[in-house]
C-alpha atoms as a PDB file:
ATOM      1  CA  UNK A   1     -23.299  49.879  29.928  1.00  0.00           C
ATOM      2  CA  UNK A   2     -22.998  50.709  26.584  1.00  0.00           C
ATOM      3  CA  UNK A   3     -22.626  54.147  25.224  1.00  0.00           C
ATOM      4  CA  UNK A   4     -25.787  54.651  22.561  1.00  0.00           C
ATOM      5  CA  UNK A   5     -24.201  57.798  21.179  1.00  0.00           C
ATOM      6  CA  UNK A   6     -20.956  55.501  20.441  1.00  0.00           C
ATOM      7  CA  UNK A   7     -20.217  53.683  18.031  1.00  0.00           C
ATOM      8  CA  UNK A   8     -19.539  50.008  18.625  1.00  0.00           C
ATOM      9  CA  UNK A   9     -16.812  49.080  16.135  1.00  0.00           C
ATOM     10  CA  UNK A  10     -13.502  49.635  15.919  1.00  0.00           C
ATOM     11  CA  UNK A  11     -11.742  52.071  13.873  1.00  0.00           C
ATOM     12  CA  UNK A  12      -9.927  48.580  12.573  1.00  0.00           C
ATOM     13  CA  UNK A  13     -13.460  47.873  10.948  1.00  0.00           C
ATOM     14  CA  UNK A  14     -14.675  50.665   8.504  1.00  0.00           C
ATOM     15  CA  UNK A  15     -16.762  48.706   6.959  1.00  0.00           C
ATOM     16  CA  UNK A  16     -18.896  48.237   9.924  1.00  0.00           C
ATOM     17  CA  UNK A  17     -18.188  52.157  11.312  1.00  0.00           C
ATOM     18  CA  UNK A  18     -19.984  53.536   7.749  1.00  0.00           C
ATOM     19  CA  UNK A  19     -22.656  51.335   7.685  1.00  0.00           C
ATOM     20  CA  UNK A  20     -23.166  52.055  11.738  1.00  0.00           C
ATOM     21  CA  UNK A  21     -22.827  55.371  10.683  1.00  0.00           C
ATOM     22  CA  UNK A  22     -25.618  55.621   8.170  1.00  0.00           C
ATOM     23  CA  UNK A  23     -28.265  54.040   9.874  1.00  0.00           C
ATOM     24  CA  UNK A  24     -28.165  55.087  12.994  1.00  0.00           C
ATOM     25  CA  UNK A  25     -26.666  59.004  13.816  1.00  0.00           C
ATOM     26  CA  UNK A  26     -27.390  60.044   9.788  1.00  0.00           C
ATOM     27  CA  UNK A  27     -30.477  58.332   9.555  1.00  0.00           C
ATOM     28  CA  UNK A  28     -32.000  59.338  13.192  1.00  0.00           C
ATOM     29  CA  UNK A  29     -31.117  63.096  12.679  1.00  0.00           C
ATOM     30  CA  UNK A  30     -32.373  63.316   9.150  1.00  0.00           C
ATOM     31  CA  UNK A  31     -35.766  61.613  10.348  1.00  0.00           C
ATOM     32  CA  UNK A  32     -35.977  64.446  13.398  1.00  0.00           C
ATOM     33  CA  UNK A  33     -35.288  67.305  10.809  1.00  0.00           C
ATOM     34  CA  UNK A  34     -37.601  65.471   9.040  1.00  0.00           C
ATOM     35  CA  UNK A  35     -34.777  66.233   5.682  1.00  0.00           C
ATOM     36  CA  UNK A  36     -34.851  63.297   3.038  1.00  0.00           C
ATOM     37  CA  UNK A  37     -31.610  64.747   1.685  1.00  0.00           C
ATOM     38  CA  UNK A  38     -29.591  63.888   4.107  1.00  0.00           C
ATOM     39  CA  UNK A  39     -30.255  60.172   3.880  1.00  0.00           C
ATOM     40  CA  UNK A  40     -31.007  60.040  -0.211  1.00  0.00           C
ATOM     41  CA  UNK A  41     -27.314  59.181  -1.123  1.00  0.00           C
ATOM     42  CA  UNK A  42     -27.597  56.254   1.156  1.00  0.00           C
ATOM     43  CA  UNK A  43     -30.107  54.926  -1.134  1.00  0.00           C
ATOM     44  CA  UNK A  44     -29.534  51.948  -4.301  1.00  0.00           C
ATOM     45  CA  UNK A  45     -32.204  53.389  -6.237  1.00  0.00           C
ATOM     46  CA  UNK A  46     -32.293  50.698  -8.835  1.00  0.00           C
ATOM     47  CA  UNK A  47     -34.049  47.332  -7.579  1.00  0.00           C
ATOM     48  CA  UNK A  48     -34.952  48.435  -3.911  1.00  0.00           C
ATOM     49  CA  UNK A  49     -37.247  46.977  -1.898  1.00  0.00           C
ATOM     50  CA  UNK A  50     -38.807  47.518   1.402  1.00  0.00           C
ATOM     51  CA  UNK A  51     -40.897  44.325   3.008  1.00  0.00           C
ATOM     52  CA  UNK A  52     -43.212  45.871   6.172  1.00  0.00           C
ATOM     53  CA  UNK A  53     -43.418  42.728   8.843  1.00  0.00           C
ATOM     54  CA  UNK A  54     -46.818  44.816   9.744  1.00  0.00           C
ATOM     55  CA  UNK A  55     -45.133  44.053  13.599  1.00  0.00           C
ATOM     56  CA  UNK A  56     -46.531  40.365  12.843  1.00  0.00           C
ATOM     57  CA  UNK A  57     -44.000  37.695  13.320  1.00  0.00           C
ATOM     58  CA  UNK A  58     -46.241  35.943  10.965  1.00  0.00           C
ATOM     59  CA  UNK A  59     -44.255  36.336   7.570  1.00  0.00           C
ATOM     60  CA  UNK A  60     -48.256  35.322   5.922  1.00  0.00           C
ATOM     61  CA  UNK A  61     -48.565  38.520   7.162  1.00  0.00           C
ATOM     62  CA  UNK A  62     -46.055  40.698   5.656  1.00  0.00           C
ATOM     63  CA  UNK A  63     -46.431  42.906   2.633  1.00  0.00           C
ATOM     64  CA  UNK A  64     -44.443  44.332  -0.457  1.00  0.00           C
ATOM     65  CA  UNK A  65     -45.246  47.949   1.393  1.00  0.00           C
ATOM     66  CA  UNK A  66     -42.170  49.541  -0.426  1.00  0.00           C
ATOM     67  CA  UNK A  67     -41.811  48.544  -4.352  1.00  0.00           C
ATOM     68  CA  UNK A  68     -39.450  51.161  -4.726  1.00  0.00           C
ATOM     69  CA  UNK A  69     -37.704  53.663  -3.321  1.00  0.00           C
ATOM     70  CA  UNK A  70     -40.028  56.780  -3.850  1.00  0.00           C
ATOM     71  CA  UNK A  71     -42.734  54.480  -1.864  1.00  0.00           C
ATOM     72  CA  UNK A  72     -40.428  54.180   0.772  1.00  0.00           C
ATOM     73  CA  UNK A  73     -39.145  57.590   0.844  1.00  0.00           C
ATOM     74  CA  UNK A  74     -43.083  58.741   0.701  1.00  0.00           C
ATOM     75  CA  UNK A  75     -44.254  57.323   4.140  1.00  0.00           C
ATOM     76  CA  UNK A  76     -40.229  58.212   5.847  1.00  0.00           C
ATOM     77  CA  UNK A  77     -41.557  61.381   4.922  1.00  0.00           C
ATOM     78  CA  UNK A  78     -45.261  60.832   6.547  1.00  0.00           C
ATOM     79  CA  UNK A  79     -43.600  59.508   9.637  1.00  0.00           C
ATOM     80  CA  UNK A  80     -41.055  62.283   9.769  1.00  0.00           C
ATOM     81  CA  UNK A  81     -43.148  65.043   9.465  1.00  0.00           C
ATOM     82  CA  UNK A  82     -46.068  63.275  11.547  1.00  0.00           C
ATOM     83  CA  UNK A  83     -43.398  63.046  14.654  1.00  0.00           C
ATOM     84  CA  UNK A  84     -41.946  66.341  14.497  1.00  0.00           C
ATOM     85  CA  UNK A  85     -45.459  67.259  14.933  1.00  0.00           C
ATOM     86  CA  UNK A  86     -45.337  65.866  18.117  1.00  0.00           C
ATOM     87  CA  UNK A  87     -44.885  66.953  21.708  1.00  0.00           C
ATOM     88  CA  UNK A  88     -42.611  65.200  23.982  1.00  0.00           C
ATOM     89  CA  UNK A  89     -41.797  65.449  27.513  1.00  0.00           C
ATOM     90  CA  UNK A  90     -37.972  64.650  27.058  1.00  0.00           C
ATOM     91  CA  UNK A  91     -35.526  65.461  24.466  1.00  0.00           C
ATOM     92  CA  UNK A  92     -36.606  62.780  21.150  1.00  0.00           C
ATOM     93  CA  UNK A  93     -33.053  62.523  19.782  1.00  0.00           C
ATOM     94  CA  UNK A  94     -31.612  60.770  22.824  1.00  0.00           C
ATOM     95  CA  UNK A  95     -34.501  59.074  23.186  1.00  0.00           C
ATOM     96  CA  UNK A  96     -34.084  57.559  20.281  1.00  0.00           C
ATOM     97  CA  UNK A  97     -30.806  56.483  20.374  1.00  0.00           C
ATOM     98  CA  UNK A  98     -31.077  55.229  23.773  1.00  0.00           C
ATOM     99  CA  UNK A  99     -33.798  52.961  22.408  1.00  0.00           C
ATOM    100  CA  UNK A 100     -31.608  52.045  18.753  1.00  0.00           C
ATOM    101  CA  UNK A 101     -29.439  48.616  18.904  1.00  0.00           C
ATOM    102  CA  UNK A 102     -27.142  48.639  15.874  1.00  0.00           C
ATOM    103  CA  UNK A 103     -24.359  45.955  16.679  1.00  0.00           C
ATOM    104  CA  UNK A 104     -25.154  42.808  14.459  1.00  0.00           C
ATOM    105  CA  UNK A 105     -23.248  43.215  10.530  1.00  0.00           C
ATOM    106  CA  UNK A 106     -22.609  40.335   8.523  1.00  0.00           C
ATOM    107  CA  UNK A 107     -20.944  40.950   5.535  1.00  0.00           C
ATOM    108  CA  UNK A 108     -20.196  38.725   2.812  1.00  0.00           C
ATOM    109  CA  UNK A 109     -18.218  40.539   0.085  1.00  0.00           C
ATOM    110  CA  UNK A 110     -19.597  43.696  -1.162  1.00  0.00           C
ATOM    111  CA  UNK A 111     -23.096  42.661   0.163  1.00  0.00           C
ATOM    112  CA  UNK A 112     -24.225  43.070   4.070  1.00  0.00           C
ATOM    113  CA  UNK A 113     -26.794  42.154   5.989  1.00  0.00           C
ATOM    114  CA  UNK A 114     -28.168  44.596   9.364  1.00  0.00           C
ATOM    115  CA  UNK A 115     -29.864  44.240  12.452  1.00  0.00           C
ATOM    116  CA  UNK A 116     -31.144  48.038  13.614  1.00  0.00           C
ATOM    117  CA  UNK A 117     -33.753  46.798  16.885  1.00  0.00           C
ATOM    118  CA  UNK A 118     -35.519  49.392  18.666  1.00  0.00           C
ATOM    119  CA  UNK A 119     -36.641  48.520  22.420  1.00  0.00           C
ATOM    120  CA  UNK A 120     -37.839  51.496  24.501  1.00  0.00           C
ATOM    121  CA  UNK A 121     -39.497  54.159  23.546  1.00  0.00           C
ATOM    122  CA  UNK A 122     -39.775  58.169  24.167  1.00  0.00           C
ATOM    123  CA  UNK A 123     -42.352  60.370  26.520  1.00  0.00           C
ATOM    124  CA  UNK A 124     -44.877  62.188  25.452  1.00  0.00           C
ATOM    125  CA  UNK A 125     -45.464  65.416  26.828  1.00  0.00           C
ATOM    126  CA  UNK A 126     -49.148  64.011  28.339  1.00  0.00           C
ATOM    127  CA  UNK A 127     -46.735  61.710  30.673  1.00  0.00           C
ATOM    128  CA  UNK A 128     -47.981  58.712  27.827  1.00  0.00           C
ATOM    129  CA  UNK A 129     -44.946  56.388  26.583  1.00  0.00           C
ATOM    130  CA  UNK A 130     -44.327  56.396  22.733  1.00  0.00           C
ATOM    131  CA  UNK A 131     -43.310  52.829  22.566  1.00  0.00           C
ATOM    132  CA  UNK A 132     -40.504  51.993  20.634  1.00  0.00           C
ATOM    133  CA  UNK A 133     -40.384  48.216  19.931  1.00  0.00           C
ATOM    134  CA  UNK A 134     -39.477  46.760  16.468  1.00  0.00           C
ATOM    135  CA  UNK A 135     -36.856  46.206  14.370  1.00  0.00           C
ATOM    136  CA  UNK A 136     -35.450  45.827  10.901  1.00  0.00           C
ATOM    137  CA  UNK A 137     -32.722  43.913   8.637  1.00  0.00           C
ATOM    138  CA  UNK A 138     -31.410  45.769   6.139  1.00  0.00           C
ATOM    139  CA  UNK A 139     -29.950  45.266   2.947  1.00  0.00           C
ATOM    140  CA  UNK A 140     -27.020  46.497   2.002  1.00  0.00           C
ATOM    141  CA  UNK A 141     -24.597  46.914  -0.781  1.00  0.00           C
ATOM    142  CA  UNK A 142     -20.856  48.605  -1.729  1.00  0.00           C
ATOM    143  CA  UNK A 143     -22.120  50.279  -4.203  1.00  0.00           C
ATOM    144  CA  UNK A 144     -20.328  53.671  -6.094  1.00  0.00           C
ATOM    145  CA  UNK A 145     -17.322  53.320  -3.674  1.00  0.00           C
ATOM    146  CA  UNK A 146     -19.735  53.277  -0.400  1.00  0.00           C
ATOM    147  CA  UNK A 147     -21.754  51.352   1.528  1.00  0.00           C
ATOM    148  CA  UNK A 148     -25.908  51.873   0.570  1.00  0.00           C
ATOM    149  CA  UNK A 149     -29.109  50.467   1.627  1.00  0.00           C
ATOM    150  CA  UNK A 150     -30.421  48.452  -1.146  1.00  0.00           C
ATOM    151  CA  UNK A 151     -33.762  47.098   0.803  1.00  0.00           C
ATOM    152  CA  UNK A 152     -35.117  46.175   4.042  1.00  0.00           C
ATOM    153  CA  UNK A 153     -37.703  43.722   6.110  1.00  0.00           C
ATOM    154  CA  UNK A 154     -38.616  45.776   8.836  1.00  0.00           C
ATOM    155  CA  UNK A 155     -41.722  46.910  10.993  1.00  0.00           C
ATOM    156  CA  UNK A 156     -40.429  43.484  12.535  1.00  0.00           C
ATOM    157  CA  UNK A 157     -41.859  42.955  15.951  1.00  0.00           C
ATOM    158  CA  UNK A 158     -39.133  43.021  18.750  1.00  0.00           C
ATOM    159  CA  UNK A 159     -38.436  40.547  20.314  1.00  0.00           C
ATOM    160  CA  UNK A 160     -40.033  37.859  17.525  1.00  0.00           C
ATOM    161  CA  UNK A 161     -42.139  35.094  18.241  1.00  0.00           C
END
């Protein structure tokens, strides 16, 4: 059984470990506290996109939700603020990582391409299940010395099909 809170690749790899890193512990807490800064650095500002699979496996049904990055960073900050205003009936952070999947990274030079699935979900404090079930590739890049998140297709439904 795997260990969510771990991380899956070895030290060997640090490639993998920062990217793992960033978009799953970083990127979970700073959505709970609900704290854009603590994700903006991970950010390419310049040329990002975010595609929204509208949880159709239909790509004809997919939109350009996320032109740029302050679009994108608008509705994180919707979501964020829209879940911590929620009441659940277990603790939300494990929940979440319990549900998060982060062990698929292909990278091809100083470009990478990431599979983050979701499949669970967290309860509510009315005994109601927050179903967690999607997932997203991102796009990333070594970019300023690091590894950053230069787009994304997500909202995918999960599994496809």
């Amino acid at each position: 059984m795997r260990d969510p809170f771990q991380n899956p690749f070895p030290d060997s790899d640090s490639a993998r470990r920062s990217i793992w890193e960033m978009l799953v512990p970083r990127d979970i807490d700073a959505f709970l506290s609900a704290d854009w800064s603590m994700v903006a650095a991970d950010f390419v500002e310049d040329g990002f996109i975010g595609i929204s699979g509208n949880r159709d496996a239909n790509p004809d049904k997919w939109s350009l939700a996320f032109p740029n990055l302050a679009a994108y960073r608008a509705e994180w900050l919707r979501q964020a603020e829209d879940f911590a205003g929620q009441t659940y009936g277990e603790d939300p952070r494990a929940a979440i990582f319990t549900t998060t999947t982060l062990e698929e990274i292909e990278i091809e030079g100083e470009t990478a391409l990431v599979r983050k699935k979701f499949d669970g979900g967290i309860k509510k404090a009315d005994g109601t299940l927050d179903v967690m079930a999607w997932q997203t590739l991102y796009y990333c890049r070594l970019h300023e010395d690091r590894w950053k998140i230069s787009g994304f297709t997500g909202y995918l439904p999960n599994p496809m099909g």
